[in-house]
PDB file of N, CA and C in Angstrom:
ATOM      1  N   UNK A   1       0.837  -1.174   0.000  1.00  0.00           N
ATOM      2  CA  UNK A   1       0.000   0.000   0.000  1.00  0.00           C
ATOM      3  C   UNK A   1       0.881   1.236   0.000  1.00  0.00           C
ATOM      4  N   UNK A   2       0.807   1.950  -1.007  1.00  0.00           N
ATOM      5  CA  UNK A   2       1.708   3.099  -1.602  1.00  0.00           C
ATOM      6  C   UNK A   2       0.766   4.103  -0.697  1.00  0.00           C
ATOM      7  N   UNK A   3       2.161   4.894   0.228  1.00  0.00           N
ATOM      8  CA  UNK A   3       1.410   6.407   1.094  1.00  0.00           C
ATOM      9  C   UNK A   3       0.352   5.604   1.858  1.00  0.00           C
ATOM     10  N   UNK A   4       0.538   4.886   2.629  1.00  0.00           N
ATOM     11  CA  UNK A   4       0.075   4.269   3.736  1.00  0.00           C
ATOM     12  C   UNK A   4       1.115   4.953   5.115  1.00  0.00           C
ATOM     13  N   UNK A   5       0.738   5.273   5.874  1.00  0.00           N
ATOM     14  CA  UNK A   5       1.603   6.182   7.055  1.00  0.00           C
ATOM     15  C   UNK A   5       1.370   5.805   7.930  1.00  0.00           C
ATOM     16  N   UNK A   6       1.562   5.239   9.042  1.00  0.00           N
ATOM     17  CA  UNK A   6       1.517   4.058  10.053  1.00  0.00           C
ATOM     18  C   UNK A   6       1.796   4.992  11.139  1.00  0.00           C
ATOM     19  N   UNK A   7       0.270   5.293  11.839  1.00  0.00           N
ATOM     20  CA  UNK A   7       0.552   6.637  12.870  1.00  0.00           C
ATOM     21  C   UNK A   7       1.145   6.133  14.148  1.00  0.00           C
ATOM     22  N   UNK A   8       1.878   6.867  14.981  1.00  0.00           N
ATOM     23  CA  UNK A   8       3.163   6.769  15.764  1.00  0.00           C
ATOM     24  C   UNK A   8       2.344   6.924  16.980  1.00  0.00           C
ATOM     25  N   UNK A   9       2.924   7.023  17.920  1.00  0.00           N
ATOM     26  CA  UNK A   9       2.747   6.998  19.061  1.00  0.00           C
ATOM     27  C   UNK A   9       1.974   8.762  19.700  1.00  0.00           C
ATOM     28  N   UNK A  10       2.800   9.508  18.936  1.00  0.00           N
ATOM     29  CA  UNK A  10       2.179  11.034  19.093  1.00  0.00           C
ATOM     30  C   UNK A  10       1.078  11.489  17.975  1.00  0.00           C
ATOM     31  N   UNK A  11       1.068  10.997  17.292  1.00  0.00           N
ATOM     32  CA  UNK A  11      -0.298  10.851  16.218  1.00  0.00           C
ATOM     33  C   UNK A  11      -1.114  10.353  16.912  1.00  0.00           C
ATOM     34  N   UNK A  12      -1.177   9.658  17.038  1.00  0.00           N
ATOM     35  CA  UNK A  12      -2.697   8.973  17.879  1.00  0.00           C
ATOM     36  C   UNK A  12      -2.854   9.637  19.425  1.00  0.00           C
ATOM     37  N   UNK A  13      -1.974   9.996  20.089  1.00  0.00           N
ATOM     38  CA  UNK A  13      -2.388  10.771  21.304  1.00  0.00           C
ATOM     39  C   UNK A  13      -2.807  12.272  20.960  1.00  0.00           C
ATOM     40  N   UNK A  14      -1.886  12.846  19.591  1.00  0.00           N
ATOM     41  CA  UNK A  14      -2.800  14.167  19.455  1.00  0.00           C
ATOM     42  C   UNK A  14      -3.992  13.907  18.587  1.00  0.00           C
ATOM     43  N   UNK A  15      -4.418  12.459  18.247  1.00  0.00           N
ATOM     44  CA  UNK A  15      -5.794  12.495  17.206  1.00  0.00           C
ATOM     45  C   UNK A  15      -6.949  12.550  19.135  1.00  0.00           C
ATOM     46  N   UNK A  16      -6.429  11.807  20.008  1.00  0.00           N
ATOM     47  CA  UNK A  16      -7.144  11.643  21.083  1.00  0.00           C
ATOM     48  C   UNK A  16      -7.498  12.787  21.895  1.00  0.00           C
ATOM     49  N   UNK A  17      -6.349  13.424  22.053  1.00  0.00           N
ATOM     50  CA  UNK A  17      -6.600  14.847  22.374  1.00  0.00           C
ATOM     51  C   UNK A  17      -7.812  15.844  21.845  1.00  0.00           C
ATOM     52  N   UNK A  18      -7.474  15.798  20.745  1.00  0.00           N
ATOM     53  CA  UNK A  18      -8.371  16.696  19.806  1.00  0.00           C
ATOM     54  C   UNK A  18      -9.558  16.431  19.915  1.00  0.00           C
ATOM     55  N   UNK A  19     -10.077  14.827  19.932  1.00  0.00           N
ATOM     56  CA  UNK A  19     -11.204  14.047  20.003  1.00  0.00           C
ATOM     57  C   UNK A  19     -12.024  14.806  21.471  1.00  0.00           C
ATOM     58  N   UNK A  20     -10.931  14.730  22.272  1.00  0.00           N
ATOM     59  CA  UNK A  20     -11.804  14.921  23.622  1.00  0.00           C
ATOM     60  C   UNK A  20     -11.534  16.170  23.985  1.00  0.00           C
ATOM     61  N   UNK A  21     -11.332  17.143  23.158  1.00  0.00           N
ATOM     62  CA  UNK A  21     -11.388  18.744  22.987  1.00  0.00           C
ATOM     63  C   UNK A  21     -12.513  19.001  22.567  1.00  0.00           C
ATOM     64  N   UNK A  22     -12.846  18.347  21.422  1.00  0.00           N
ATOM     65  CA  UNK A  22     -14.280  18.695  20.770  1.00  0.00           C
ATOM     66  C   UNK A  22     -15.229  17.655  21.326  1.00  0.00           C
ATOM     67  N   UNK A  23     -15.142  16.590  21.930  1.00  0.00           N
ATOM     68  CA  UNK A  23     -16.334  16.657  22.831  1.00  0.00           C
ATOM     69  C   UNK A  23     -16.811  17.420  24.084  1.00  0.00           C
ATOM     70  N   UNK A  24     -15.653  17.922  24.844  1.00  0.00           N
ATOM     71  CA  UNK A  24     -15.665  19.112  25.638  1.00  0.00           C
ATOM     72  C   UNK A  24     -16.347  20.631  24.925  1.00  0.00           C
ATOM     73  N   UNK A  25     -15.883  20.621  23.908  1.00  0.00           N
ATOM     74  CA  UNK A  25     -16.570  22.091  23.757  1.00  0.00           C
ATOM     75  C   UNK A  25     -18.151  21.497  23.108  1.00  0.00           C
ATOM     76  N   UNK A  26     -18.632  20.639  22.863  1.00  0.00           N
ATOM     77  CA  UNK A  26     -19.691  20.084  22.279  1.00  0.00           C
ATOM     78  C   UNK A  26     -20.619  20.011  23.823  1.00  0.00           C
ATOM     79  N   UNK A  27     -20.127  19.544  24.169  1.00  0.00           N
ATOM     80  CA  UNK A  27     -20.799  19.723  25.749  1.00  0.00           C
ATOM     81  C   UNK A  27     -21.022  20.866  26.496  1.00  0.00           C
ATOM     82  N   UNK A  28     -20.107  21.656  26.565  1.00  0.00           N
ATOM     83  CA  UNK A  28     -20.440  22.877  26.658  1.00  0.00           C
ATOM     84  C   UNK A  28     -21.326  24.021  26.009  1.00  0.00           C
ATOM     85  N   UNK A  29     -21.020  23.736  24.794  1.00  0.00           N
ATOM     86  CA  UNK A  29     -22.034  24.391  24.176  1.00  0.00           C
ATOM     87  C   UNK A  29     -23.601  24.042  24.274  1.00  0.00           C
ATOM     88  N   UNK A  30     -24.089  22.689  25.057  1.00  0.00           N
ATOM     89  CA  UNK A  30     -25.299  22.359  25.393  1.00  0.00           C
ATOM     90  C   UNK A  30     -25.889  23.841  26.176  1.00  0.00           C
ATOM     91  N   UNK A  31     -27.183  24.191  25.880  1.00  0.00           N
ATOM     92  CA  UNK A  31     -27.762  24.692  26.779  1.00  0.00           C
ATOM     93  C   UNK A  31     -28.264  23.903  27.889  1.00  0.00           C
ATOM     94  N   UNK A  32     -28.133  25.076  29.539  1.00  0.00           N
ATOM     95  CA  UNK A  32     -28.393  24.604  30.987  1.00  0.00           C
ATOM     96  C   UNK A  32     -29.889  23.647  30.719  1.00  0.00           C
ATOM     97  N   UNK A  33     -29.458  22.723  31.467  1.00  0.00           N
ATOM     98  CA  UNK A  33     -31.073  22.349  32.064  1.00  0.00           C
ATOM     99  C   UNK A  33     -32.010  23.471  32.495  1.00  0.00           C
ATOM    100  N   UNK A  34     -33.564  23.486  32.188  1.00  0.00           N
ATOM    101  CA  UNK A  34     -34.019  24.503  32.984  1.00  0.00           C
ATOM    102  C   UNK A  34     -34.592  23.425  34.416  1.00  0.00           C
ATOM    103  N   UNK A  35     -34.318  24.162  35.859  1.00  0.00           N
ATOM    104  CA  UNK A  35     -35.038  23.617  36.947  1.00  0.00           C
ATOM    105  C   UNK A  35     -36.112  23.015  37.220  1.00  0.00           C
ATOM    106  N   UNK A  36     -36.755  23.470  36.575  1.00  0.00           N
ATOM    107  CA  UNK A  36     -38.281  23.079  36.773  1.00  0.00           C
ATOM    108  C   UNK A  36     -38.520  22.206  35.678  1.00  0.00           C
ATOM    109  N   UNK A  37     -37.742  21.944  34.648  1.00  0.00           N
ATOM    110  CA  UNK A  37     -38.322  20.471  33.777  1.00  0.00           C
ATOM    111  C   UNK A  37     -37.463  19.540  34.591  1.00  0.00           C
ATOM    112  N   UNK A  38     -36.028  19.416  34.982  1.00  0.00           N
ATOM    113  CA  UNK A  38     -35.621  18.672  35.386  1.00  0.00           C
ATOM    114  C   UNK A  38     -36.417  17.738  36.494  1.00  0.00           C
ATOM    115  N   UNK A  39     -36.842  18.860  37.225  1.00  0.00           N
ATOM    116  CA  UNK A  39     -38.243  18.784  38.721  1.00  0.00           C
ATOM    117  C   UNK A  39     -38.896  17.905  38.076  1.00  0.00           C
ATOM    118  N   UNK A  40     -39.766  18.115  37.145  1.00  0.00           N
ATOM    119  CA  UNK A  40     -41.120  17.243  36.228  1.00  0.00           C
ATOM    120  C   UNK A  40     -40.449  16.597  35.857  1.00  0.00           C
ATOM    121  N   UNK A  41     -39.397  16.048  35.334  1.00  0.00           N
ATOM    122  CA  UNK A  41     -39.086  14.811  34.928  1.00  0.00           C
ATOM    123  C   UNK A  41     -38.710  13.961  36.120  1.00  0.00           C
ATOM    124  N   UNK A  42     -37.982  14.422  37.418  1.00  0.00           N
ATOM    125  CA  UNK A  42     -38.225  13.678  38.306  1.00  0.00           C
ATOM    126  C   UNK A  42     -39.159  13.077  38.927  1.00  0.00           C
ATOM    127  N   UNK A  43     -40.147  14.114  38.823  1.00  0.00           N
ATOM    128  CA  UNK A  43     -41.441  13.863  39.578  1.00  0.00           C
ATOM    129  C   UNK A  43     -42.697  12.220  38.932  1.00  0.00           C
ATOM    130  N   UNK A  44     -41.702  12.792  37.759  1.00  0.00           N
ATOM    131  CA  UNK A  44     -43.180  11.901  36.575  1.00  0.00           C
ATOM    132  C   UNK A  44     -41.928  10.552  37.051  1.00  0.00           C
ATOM    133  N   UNK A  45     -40.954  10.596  36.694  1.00  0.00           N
ATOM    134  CA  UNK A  45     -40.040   9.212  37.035  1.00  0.00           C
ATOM    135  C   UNK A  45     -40.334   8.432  38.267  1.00  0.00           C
ATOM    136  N   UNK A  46     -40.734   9.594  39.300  1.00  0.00           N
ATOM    137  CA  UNK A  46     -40.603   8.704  40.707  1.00  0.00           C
ATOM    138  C   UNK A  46     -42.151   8.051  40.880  1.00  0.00           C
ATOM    139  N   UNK A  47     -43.572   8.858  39.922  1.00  0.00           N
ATOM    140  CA  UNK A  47     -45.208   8.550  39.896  1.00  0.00           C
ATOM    141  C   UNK A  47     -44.827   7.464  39.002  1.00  0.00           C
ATOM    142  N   UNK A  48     -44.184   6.842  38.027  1.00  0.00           N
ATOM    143  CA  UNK A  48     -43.825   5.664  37.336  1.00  0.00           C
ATOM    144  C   UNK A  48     -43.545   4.599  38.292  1.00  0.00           C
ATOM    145  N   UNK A  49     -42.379   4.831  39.061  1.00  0.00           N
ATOM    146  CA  UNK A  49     -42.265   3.769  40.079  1.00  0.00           C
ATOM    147  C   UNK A  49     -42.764   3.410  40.765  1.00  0.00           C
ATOM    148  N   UNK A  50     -43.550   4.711  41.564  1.00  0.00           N
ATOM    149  CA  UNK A  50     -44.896   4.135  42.621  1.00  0.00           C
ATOM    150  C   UNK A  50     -45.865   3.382  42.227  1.00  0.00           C
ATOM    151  N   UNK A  51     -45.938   3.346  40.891  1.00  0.00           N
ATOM    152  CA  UNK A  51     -46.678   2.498  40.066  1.00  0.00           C
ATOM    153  C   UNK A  51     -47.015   1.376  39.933  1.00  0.00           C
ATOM    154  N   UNK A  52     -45.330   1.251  39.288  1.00  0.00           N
ATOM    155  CA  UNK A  52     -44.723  -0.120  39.361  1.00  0.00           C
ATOM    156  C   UNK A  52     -44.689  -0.715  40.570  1.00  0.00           C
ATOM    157  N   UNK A  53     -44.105  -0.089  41.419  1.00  0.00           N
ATOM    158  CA  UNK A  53     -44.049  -0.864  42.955  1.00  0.00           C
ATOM    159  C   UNK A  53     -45.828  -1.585  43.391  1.00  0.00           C
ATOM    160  N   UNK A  54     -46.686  -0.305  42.757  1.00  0.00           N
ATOM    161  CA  UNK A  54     -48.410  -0.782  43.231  1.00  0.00           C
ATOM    162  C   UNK A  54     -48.321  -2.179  42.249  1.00  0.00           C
ATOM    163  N   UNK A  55     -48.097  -1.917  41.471  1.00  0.00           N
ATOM    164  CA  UNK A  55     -48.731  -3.139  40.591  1.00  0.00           C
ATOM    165  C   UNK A  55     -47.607  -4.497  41.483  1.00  0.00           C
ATOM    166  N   UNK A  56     -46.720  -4.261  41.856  1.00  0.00           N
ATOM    167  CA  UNK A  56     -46.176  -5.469  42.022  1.00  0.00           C
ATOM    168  C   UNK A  56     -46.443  -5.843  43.497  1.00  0.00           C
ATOM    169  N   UNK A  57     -46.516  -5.361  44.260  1.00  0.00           N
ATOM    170  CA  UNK A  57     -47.295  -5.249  45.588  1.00  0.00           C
ATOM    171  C   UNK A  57     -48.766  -5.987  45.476  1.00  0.00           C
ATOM    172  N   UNK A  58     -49.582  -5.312  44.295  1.00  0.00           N
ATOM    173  CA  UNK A  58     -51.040  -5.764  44.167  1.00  0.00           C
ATOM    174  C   UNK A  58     -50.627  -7.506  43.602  1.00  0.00           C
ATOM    175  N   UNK A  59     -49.896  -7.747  43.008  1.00  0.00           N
ATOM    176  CA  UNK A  59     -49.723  -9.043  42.060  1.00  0.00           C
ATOM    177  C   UNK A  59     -49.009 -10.045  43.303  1.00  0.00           C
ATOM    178  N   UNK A  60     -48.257  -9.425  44.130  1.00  0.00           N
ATOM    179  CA  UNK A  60     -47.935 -10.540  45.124  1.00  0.00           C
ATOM    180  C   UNK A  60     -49.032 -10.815  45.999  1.00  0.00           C
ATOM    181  N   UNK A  61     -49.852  -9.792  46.242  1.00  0.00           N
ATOM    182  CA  UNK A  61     -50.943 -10.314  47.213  1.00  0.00           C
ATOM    183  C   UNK A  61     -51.652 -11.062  46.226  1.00  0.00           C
ATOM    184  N   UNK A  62     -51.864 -10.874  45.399  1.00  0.00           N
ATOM    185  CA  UNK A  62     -52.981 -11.829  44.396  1.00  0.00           C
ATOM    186  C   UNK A  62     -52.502 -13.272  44.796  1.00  0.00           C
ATOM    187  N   UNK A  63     -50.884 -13.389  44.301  1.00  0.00           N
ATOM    188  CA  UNK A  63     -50.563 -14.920  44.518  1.00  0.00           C
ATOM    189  C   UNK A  63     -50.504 -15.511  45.708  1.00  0.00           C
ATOM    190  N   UNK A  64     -50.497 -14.724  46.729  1.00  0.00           N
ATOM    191  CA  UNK A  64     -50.757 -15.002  48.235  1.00  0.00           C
ATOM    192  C   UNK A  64     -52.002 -15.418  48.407  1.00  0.00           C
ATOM    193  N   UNK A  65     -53.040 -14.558  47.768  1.00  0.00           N
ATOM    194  CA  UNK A  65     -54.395 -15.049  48.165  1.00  0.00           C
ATOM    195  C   UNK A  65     -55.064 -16.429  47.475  1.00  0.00           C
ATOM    196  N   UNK A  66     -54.215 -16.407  46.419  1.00  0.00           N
ATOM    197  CA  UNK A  66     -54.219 -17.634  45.343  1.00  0.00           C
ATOM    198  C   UNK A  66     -53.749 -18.841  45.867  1.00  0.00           C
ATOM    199  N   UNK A  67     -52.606 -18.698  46.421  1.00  0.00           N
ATOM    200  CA  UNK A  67     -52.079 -19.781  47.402  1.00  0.00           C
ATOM    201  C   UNK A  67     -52.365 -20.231  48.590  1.00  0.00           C
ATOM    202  N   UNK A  68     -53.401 -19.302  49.300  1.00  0.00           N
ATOM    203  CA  UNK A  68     -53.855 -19.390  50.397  1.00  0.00           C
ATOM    204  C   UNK A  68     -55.278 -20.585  50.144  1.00  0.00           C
ATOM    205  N   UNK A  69     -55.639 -20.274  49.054  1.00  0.00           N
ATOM    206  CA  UNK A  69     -57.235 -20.455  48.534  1.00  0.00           C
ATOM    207  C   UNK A  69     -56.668 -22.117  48.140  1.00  0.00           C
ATOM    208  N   UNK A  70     -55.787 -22.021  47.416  1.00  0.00           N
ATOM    209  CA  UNK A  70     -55.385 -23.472  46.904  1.00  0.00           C
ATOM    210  C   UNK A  70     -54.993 -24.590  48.792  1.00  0.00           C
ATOM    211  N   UNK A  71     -54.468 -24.039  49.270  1.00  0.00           N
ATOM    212  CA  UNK A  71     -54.076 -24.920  50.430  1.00  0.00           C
ATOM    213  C   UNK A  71     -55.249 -25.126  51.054  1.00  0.00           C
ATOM    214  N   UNK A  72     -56.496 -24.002  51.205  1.00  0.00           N
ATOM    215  CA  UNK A  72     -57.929 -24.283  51.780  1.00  0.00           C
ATOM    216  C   UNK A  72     -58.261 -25.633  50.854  1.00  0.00           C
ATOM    217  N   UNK A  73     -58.567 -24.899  49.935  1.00  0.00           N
ATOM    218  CA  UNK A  73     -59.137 -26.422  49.119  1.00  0.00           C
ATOM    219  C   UNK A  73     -58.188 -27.609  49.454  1.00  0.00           C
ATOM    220  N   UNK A  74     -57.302 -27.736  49.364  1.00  0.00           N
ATOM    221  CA  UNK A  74     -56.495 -28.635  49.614  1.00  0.00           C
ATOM    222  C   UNK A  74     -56.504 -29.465  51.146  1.00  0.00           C
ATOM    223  N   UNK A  75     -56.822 -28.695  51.970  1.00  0.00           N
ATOM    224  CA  UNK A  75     -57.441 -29.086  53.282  1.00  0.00           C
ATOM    225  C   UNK A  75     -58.664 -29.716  53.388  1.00  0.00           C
ATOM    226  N   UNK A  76     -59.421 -29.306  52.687  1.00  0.00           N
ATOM    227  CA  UNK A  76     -60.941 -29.306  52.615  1.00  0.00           C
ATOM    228  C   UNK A  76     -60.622 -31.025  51.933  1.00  0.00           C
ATOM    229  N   UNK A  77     -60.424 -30.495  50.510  1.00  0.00           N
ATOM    230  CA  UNK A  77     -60.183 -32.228  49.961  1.00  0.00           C
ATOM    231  C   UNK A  77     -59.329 -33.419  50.902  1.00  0.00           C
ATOM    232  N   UNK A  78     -58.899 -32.922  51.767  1.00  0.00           N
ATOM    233  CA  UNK A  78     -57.917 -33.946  52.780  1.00  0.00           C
ATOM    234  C   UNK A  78     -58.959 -34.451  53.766  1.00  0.00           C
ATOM    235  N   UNK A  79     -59.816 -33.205  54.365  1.00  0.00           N
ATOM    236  CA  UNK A  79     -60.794 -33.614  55.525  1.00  0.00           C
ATOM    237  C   UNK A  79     -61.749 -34.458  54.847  1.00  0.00           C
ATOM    238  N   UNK A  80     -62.148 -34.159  53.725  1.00  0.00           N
ATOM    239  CA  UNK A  80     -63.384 -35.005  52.969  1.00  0.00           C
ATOM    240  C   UNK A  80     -62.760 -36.282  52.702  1.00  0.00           C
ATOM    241  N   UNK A  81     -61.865 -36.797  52.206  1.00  0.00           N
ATOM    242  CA  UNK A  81     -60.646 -37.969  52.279  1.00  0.00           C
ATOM    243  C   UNK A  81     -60.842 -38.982  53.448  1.00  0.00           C
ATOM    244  N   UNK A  82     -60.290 -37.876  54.385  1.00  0.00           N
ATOM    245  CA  UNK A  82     -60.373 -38.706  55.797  1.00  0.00           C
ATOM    246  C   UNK A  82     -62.037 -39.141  55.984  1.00  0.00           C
ATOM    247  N   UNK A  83     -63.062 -38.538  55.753  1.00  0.00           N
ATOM    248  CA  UNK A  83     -64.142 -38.582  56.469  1.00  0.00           C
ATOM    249  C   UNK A  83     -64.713 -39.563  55.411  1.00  0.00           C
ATOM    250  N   UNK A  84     -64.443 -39.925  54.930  1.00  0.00           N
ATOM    251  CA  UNK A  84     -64.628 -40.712  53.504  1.00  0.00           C
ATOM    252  C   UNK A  84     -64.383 -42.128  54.188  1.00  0.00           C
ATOM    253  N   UNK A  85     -63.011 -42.305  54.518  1.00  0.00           N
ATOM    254  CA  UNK A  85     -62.732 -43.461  54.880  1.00  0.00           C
ATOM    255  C   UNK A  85     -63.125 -44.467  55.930  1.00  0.00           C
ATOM    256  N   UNK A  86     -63.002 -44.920  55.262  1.00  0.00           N
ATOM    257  CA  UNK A  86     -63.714 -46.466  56.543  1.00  0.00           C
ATOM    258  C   UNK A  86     -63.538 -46.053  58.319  1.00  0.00           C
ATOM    259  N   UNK A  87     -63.858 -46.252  58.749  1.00  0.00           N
ATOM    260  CA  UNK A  87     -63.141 -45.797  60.620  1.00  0.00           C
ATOM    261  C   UNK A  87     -62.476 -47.613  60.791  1.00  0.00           C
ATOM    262  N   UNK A  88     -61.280 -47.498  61.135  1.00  0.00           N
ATOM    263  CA  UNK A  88     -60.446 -48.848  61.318  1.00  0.00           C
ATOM    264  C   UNK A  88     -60.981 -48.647  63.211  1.00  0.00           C
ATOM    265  N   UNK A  89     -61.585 -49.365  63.464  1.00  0.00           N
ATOM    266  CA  UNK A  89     -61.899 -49.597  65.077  1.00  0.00           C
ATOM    267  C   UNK A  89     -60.474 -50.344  65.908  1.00  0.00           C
ATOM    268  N   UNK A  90     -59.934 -50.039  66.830  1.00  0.00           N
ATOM    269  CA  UNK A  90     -59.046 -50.756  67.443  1.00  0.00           C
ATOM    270  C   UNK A  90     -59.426 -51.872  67.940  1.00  0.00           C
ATOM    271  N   UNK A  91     -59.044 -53.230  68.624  1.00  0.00           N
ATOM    272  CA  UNK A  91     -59.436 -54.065  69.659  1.00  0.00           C
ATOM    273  C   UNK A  91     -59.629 -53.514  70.656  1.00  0.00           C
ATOM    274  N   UNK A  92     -59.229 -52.568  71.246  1.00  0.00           N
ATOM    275  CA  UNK A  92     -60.067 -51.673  72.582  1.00  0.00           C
ATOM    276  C   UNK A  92     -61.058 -51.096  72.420  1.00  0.00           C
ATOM    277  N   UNK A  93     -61.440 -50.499  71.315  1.00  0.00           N
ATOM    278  CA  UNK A  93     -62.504 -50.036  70.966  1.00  0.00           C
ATOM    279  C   UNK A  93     -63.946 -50.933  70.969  1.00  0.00           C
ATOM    280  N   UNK A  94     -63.477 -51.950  70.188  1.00  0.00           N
ATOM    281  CA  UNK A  94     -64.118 -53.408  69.953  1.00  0.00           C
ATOM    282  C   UNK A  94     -64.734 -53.531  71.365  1.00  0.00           C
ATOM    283  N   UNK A  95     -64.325 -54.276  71.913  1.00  0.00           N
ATOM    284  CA  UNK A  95     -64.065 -54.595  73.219  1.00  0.00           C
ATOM    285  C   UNK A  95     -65.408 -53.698  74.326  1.00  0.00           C
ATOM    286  N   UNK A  96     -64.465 -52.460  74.162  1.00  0.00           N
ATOM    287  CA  UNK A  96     -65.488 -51.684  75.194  1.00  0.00           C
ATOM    288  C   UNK A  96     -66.515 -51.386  74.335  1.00  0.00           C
ATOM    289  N   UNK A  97     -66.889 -51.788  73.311  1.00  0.00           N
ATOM    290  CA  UNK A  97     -68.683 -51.938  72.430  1.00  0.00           C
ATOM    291  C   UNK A  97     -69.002 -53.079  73.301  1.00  0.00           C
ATOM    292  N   UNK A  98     -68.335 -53.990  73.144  1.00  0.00           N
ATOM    293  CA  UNK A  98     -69.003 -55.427  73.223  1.00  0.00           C
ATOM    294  C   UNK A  98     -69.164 -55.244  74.781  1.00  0.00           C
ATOM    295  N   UNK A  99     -68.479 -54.902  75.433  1.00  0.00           N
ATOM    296  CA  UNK A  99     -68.690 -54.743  77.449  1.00  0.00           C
ATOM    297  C   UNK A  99     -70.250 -53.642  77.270  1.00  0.00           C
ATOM    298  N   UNK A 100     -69.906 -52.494  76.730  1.00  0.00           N
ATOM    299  CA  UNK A 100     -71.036 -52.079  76.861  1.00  0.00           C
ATOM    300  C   UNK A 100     -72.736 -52.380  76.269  1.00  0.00           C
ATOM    301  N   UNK A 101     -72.647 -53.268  75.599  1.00  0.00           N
ATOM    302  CA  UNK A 101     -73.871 -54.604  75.093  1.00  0.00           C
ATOM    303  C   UNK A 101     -74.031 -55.216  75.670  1.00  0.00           C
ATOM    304  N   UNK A 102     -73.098 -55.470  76.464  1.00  0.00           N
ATOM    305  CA  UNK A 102     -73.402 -56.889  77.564  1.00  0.00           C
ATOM    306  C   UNK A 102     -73.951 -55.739  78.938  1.00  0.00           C
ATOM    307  N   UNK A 103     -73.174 -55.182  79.207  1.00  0.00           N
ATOM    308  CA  UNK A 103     -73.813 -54.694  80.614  1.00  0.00           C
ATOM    309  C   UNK A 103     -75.175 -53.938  80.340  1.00  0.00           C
ATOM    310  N   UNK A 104     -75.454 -53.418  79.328  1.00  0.00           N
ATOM    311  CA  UNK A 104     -76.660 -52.915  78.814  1.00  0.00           C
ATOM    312  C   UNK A 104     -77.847 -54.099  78.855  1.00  0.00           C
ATOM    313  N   UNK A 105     -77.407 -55.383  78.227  1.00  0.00           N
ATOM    314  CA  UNK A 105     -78.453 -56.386  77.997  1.00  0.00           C
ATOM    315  C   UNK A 105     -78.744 -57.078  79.709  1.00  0.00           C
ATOM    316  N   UNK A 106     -77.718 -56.976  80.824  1.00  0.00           N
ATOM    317  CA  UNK A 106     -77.809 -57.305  81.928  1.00  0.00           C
ATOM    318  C   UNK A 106     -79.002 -56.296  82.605  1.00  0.00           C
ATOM    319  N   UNK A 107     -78.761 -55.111  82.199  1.00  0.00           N
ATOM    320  CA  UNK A 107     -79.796 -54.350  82.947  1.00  0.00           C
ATOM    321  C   UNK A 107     -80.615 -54.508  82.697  1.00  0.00           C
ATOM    322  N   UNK A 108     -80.911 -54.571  81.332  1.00  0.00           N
ATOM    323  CA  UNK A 108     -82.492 -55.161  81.135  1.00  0.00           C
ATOM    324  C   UNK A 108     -82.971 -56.276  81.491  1.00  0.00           C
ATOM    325  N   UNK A 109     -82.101 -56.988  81.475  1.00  0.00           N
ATOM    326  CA  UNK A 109     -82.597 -58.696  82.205  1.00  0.00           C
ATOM    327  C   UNK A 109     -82.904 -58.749  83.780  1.00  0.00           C
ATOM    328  N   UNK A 110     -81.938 -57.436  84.647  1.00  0.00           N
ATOM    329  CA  UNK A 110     -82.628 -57.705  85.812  1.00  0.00           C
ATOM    330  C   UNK A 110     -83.532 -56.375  86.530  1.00  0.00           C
TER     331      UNK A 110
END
């Protein structure tokens, strides 16, 4: 490559220089914020978040109440389960039926 110039070490620090000269005066030349939009843009930024925070606040209680509702039912179907099932009587149980038939049928006999 004919007139190809292979920039040096001070070429490229004064291309960098220059670079961040004219973004300095580019910045400067911005006009000030005015106060009072800056204000309204804070204001509207921070009514966004309260927002957001409501909605996510409202959406965790939802799944709370959702989860609450599911474990009711879930109880409910457990008690109906149990009450469903056969009653397994113990031999003590047994037992004090059968004592209390007999001493019942004694009273009547005497």
């Amino acid at each position: 490559m004919k007139g190809f110039k292979d920039p040096g070490f001070q070429d490229r620090a004064a291309a960098s220089a220059k670079a961040k000269q004219r973004a300095l005066e580019k910045m400067k030349a911005m006009p000030e914020r005015d106060p009072a939009e800056v204000a309204a843009r804070l204001a509207r930024q921070q009514e966004r978040e309260e927002r957001e925070a409501a909605k996510r606040e409202a959406a965790r209680v939802a799944r709370e109440a959702e989860l609450a509702a599911k474990a009711e039912k879930a109880a409910q179907e457990a008690a109906a389960a149990e009450a469903a099932k056969p009653k397994v009587r113990t031999e003590a149980e047994l037992k004090a039926a059968r004592d209390a038939r007999y001493a019942a049928r004694k009273k009547r006999k005497s």
